[in-house]
PDB file of N, CA and C in Angstrom:
ATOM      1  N   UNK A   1       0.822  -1.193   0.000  1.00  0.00           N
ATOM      2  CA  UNK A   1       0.000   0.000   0.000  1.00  0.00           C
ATOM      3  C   UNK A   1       0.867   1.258   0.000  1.00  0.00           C
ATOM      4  N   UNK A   2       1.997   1.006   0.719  1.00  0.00           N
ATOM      5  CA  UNK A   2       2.806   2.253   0.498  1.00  0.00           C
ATOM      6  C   UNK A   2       3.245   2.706  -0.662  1.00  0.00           C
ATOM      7  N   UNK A   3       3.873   1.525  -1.064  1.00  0.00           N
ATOM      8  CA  UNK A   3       4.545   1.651  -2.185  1.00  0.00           C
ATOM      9  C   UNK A   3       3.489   2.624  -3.579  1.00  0.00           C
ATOM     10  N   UNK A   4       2.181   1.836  -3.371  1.00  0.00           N
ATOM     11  CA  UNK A   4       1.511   2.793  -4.392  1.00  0.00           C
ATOM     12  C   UNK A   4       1.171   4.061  -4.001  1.00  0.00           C
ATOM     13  N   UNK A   5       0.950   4.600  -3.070  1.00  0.00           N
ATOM     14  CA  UNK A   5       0.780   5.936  -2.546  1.00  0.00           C
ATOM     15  C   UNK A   5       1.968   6.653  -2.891  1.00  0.00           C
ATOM     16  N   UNK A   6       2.959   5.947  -2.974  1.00  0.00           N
ATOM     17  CA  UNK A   6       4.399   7.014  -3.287  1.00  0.00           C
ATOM     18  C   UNK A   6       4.216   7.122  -4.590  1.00  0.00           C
ATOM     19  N   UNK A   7       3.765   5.743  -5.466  1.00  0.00           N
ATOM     20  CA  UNK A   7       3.998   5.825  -6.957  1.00  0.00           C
ATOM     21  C   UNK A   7       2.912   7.063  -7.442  1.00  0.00           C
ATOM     22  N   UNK A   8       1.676   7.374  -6.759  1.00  0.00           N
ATOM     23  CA  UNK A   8       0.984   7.971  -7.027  1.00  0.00           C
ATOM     24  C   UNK A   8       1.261   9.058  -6.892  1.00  0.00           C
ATOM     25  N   UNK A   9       1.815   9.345  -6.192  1.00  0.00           N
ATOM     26  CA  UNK A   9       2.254  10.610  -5.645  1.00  0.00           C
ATOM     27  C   UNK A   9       3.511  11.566  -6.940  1.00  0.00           C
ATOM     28  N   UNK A  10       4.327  10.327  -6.891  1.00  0.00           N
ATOM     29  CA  UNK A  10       5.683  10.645  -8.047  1.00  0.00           C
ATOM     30  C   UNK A  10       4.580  10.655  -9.342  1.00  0.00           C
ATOM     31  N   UNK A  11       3.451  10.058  -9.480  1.00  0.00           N
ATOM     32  CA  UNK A  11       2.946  10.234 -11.220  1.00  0.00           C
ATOM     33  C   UNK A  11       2.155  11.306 -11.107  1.00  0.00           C
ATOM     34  N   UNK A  12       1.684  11.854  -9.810  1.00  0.00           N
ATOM     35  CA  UNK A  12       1.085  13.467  -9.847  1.00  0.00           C
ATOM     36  C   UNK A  12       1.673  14.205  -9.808  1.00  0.00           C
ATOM     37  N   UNK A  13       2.831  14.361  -9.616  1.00  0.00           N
ATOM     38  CA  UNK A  13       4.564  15.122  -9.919  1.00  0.00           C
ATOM     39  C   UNK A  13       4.632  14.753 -11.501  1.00  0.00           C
ATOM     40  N   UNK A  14       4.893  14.444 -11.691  1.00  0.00           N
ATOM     41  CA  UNK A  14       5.272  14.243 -13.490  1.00  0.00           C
ATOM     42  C   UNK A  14       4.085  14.272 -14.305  1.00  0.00           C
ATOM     43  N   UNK A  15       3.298  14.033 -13.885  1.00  0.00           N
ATOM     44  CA  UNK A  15       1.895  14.836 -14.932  1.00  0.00           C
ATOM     45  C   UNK A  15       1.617  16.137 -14.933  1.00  0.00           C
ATOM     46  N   UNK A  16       1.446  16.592 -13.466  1.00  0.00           N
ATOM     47  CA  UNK A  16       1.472  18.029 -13.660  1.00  0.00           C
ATOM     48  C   UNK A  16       2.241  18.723 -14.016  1.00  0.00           C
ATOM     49  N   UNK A  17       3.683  18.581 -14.052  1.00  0.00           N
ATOM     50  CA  UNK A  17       4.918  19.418 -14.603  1.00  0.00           C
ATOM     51  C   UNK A  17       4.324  20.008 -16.019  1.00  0.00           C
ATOM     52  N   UNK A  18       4.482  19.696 -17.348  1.00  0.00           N
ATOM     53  CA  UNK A  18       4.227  20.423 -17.967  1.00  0.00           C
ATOM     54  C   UNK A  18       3.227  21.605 -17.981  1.00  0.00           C
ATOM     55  N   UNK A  19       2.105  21.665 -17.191  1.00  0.00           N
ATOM     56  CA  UNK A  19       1.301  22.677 -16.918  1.00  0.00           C
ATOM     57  C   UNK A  19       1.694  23.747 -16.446  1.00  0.00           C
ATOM     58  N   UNK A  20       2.216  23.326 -15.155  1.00  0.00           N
ATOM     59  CA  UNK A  20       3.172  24.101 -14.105  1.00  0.00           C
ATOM     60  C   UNK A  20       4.203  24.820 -14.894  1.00  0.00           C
ATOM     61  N   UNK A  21       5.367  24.311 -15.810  1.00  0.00           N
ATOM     62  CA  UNK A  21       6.139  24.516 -16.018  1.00  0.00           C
ATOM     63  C   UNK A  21       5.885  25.855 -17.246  1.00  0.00           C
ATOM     64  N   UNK A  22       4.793  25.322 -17.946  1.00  0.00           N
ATOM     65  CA  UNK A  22       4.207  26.441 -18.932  1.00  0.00           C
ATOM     66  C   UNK A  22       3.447  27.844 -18.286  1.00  0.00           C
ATOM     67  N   UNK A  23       3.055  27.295 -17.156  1.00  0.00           N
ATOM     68  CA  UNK A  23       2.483  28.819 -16.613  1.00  0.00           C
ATOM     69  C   UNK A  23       3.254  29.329 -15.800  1.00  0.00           C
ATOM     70  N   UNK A  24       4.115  28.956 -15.123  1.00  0.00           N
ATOM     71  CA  UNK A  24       5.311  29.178 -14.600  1.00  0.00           C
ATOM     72  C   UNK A  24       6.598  30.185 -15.699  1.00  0.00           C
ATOM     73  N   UNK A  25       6.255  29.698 -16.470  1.00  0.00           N
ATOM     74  CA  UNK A  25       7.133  30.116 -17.663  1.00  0.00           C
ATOM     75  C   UNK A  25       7.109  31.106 -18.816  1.00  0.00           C
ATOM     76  N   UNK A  26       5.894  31.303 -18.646  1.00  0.00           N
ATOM     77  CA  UNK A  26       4.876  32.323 -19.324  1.00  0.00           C
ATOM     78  C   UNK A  26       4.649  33.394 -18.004  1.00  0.00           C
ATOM     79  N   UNK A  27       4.673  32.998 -16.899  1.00  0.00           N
ATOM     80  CA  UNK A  27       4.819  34.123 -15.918  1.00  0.00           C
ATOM     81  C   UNK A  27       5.898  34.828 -15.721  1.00  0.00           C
ATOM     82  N   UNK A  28       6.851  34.002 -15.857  1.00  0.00           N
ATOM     83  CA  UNK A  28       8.196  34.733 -15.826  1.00  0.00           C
ATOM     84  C   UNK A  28       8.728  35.635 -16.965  1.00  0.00           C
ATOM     85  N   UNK A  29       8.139  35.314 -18.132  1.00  0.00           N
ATOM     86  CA  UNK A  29       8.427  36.261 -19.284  1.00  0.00           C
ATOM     87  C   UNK A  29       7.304  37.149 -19.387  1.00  0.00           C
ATOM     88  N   UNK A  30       6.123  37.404 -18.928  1.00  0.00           N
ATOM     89  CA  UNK A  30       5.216  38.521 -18.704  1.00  0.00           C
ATOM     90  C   UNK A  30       5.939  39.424 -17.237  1.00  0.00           C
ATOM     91  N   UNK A  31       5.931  38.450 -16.802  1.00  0.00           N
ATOM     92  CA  UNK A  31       6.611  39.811 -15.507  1.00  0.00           C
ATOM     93  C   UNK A  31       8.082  40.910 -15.965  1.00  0.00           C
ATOM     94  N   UNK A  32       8.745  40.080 -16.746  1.00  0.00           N
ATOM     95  CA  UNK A  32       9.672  40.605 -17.358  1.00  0.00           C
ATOM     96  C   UNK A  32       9.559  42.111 -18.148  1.00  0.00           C
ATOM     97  N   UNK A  33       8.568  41.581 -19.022  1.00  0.00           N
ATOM     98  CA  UNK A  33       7.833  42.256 -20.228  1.00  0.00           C
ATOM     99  C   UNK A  33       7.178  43.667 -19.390  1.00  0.00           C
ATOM    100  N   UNK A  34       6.300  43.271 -18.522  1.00  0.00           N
ATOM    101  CA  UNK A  34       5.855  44.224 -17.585  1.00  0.00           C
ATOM    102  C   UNK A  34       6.700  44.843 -16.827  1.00  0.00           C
ATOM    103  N   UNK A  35       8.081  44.716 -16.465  1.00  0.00           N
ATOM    104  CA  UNK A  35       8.891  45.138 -15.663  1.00  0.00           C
ATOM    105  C   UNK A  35       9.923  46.403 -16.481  1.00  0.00           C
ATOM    106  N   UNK A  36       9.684  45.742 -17.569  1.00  0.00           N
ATOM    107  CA  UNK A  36      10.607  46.855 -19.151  1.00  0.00           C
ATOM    108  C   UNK A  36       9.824  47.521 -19.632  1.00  0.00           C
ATOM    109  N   UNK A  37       8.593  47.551 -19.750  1.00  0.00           N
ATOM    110  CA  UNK A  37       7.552  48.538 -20.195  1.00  0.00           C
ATOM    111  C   UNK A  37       6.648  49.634 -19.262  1.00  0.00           C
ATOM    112  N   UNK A  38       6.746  48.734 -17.854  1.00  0.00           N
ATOM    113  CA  UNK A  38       6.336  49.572 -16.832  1.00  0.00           C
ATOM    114  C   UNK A  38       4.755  49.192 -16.985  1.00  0.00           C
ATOM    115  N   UNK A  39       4.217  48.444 -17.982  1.00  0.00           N
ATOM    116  CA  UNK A  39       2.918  48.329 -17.464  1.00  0.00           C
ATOM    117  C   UNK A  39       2.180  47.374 -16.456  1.00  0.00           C
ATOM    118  N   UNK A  40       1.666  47.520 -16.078  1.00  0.00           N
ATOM    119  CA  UNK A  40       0.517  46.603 -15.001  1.00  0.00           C
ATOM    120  C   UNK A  40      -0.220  46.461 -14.947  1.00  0.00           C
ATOM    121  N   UNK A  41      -0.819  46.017 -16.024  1.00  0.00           N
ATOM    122  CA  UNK A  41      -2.271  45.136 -15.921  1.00  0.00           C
ATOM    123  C   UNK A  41      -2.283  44.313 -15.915  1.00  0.00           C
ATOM    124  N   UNK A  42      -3.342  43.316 -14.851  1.00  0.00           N
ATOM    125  CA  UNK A  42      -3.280  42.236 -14.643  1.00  0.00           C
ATOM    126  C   UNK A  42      -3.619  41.331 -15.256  1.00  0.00           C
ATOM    127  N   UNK A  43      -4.525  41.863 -16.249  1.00  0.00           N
ATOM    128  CA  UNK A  43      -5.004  40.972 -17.280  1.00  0.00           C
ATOM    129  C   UNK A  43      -3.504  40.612 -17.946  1.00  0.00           C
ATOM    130  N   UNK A  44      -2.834  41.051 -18.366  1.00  0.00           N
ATOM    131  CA  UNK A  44      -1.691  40.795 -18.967  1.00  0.00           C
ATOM    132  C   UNK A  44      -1.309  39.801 -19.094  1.00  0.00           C
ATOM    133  N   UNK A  45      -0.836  39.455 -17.389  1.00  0.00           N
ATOM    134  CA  UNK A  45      -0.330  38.230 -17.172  1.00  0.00           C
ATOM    135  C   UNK A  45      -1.142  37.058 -17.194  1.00  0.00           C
ATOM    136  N   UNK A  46      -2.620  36.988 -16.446  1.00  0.00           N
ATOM    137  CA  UNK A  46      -3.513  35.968 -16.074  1.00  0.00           C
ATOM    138  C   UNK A  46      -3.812  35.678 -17.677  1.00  0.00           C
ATOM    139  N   UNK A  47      -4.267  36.148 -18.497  1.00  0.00           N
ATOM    140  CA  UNK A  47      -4.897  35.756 -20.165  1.00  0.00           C
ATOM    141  C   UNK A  47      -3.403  34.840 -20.491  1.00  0.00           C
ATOM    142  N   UNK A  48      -2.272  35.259 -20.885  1.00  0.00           N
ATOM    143  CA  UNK A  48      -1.799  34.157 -21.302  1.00  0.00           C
ATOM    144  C   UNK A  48      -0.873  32.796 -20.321  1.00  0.00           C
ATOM    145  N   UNK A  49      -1.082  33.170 -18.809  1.00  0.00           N
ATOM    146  CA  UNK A  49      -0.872  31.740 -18.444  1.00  0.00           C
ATOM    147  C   UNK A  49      -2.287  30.930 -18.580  1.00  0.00           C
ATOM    148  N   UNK A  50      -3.562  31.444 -18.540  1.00  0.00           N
ATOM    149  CA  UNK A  50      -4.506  30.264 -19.030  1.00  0.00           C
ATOM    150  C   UNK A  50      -4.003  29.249 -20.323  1.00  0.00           C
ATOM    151  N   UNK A  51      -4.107  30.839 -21.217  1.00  0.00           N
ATOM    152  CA  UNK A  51      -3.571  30.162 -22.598  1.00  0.00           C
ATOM    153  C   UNK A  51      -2.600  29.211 -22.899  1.00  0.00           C
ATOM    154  N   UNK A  52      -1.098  29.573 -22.217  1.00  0.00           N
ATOM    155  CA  UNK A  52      -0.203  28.444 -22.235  1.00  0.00           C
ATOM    156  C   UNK A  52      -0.157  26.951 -21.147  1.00  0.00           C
ATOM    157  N   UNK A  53      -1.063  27.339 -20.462  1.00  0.00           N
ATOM    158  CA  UNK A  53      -1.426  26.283 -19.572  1.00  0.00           C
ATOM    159  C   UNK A  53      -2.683  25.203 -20.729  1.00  0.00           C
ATOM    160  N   UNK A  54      -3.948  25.848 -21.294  1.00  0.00           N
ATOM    161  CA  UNK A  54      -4.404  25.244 -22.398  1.00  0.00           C
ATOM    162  C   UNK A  54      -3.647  24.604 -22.839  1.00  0.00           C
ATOM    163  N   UNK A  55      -2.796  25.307 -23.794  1.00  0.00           N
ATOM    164  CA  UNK A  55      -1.708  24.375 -25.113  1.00  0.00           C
ATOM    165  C   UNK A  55      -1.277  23.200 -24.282  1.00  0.00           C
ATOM    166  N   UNK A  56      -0.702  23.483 -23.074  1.00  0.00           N
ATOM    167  CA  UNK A  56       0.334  22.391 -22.761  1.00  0.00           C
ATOM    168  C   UNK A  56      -0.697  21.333 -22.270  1.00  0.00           C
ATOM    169  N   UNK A  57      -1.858  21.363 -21.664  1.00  0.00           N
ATOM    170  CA  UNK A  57      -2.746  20.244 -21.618  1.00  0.00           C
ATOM    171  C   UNK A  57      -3.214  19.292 -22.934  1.00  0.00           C
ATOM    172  N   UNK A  58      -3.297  20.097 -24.316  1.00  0.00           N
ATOM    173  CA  UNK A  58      -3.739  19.741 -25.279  1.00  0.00           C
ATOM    174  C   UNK A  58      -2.310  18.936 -25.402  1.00  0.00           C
ATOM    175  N   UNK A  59      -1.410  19.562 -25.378  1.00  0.00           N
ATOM    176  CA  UNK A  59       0.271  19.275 -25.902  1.00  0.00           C
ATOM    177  C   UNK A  59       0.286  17.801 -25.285  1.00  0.00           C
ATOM    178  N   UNK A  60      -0.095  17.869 -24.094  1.00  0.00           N
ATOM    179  CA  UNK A  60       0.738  16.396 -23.090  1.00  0.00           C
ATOM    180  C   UNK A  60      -0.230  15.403 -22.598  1.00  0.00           C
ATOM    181  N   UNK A  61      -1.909  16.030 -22.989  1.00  0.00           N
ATOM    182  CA  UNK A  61      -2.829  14.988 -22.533  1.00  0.00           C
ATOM    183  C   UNK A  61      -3.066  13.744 -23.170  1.00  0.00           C
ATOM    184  N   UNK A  62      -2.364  13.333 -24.461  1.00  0.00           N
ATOM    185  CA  UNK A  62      -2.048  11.643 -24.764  1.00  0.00           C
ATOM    186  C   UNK A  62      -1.224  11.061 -23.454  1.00  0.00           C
ATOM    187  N   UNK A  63      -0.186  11.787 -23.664  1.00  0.00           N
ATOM    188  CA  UNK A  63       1.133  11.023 -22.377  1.00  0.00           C
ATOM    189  C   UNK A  63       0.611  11.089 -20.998  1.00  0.00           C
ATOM    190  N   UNK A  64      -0.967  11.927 -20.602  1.00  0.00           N
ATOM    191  CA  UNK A  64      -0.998  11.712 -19.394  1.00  0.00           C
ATOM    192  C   UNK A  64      -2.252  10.755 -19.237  1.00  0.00           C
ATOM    193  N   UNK A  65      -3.123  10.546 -19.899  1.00  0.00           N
ATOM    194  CA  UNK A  65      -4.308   9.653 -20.607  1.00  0.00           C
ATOM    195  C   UNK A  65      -3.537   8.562 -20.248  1.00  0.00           C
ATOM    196  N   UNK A  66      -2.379   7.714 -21.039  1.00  0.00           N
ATOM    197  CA  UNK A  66      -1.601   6.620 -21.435  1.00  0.00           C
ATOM    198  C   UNK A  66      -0.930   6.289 -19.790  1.00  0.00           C
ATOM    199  N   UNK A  67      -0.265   7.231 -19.328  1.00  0.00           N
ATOM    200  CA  UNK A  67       0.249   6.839 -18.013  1.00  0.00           C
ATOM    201  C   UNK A  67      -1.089   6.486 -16.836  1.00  0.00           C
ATOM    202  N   UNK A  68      -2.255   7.450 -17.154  1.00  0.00           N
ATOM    203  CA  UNK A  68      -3.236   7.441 -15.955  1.00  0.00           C
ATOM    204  C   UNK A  68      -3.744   6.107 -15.994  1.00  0.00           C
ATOM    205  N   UNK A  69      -4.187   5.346 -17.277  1.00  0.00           N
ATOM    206  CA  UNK A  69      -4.337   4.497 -17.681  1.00  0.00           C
ATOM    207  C   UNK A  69      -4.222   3.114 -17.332  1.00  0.00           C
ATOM    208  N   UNK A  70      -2.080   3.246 -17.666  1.00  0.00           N
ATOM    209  CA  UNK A  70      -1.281   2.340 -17.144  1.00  0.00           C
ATOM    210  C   UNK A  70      -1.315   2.235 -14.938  1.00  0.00           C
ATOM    211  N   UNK A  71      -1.494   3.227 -14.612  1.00  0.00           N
ATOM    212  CA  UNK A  71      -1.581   3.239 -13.450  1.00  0.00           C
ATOM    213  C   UNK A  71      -2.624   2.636 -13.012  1.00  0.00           C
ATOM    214  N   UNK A  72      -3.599   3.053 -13.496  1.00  0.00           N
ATOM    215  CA  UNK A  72      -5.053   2.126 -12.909  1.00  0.00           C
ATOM    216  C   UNK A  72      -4.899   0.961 -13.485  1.00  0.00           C
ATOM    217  N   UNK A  73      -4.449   0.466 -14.159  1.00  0.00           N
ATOM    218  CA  UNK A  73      -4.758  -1.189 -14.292  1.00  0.00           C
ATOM    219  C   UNK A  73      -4.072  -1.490 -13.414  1.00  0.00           C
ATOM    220  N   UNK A  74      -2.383  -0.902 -13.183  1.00  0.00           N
ATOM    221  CA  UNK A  74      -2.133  -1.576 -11.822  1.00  0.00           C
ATOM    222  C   UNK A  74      -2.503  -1.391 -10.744  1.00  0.00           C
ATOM    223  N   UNK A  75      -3.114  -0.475 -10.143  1.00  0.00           N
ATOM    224  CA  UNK A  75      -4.238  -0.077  -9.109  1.00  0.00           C
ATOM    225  C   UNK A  75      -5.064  -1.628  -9.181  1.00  0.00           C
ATOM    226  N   UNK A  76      -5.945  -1.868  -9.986  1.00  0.00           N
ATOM    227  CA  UNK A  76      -6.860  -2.488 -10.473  1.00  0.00           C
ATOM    228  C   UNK A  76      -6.386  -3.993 -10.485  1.00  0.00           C
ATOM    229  N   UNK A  77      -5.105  -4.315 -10.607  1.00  0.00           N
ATOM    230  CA  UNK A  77      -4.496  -5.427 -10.323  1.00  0.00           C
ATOM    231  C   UNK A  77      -3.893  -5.836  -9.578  1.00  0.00           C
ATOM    232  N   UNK A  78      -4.084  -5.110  -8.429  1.00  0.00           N
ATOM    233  CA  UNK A  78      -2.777  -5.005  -7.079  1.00  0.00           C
ATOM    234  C   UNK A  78      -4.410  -5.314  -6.194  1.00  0.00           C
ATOM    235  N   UNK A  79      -5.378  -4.552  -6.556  1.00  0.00           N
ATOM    236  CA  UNK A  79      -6.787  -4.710  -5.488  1.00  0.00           C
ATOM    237  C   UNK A  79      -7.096  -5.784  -5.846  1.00  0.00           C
ATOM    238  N   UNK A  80      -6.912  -6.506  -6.631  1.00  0.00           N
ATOM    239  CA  UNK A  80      -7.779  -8.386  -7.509  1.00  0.00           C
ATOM    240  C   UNK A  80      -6.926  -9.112  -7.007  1.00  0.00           C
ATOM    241  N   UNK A  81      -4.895  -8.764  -6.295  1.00  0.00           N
ATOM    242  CA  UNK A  81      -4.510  -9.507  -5.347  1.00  0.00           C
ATOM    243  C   UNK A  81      -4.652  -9.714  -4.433  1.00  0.00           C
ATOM    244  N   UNK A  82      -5.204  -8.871  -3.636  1.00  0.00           N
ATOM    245  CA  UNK A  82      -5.725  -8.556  -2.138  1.00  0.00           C
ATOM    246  C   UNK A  82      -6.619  -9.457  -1.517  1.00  0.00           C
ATOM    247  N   UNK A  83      -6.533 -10.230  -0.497  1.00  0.00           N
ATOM    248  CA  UNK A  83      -7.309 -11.488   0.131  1.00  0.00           C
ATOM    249  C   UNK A  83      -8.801 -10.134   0.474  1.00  0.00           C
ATOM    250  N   UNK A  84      -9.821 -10.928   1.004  1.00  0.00           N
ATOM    251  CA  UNK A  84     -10.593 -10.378   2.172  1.00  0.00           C
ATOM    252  C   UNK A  84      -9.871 -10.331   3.375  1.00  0.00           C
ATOM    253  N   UNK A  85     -10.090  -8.891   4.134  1.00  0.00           N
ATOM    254  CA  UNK A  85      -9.751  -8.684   5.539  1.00  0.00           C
ATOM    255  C   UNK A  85      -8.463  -8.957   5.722  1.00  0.00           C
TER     256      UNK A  85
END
């Protein structure tokens, strides 16, 4: 039981990264942008981390479909080993 709680844990770490990493990343080059131009609106920033957070879901949701997938069957095959009680 442990063991899958960790695995679960490490595959909700590596699925979410690309999201993270795109709005994370898109924040850091709007703050930039805003920091050399002097403007501040907030819309600025919030409109395109949705946006690059979008892409990168569209971008990586085969590879996270395929892993979620692979995880539940072994979920699903680790509970069909399990005695009663």
């Amino acid at each position: 039981m442990q063991n899958l709680i960790t695995e679960a844990l490490y595959l909700i770490l590596i699925l979410s990264a690309p999201m993270l990493l795109a709005a994370i990343g898109t924040g850091l080059l709007i703050s930039i942008f805003q920091a050399t131009t002097q403007i501040q609106e907030q819309t600025l920033s919030f409109v395109p981390k949705i946006i690059a957070t979008f892409v990168a879901v569209i971008w990586a949701g085969p590879r996270i479909a395929t892993e979620l997938e692979q995880f539940m069957v072994k979920v699903f095959g680790d509970i069909s080993q399990m005695g009663p009680g």
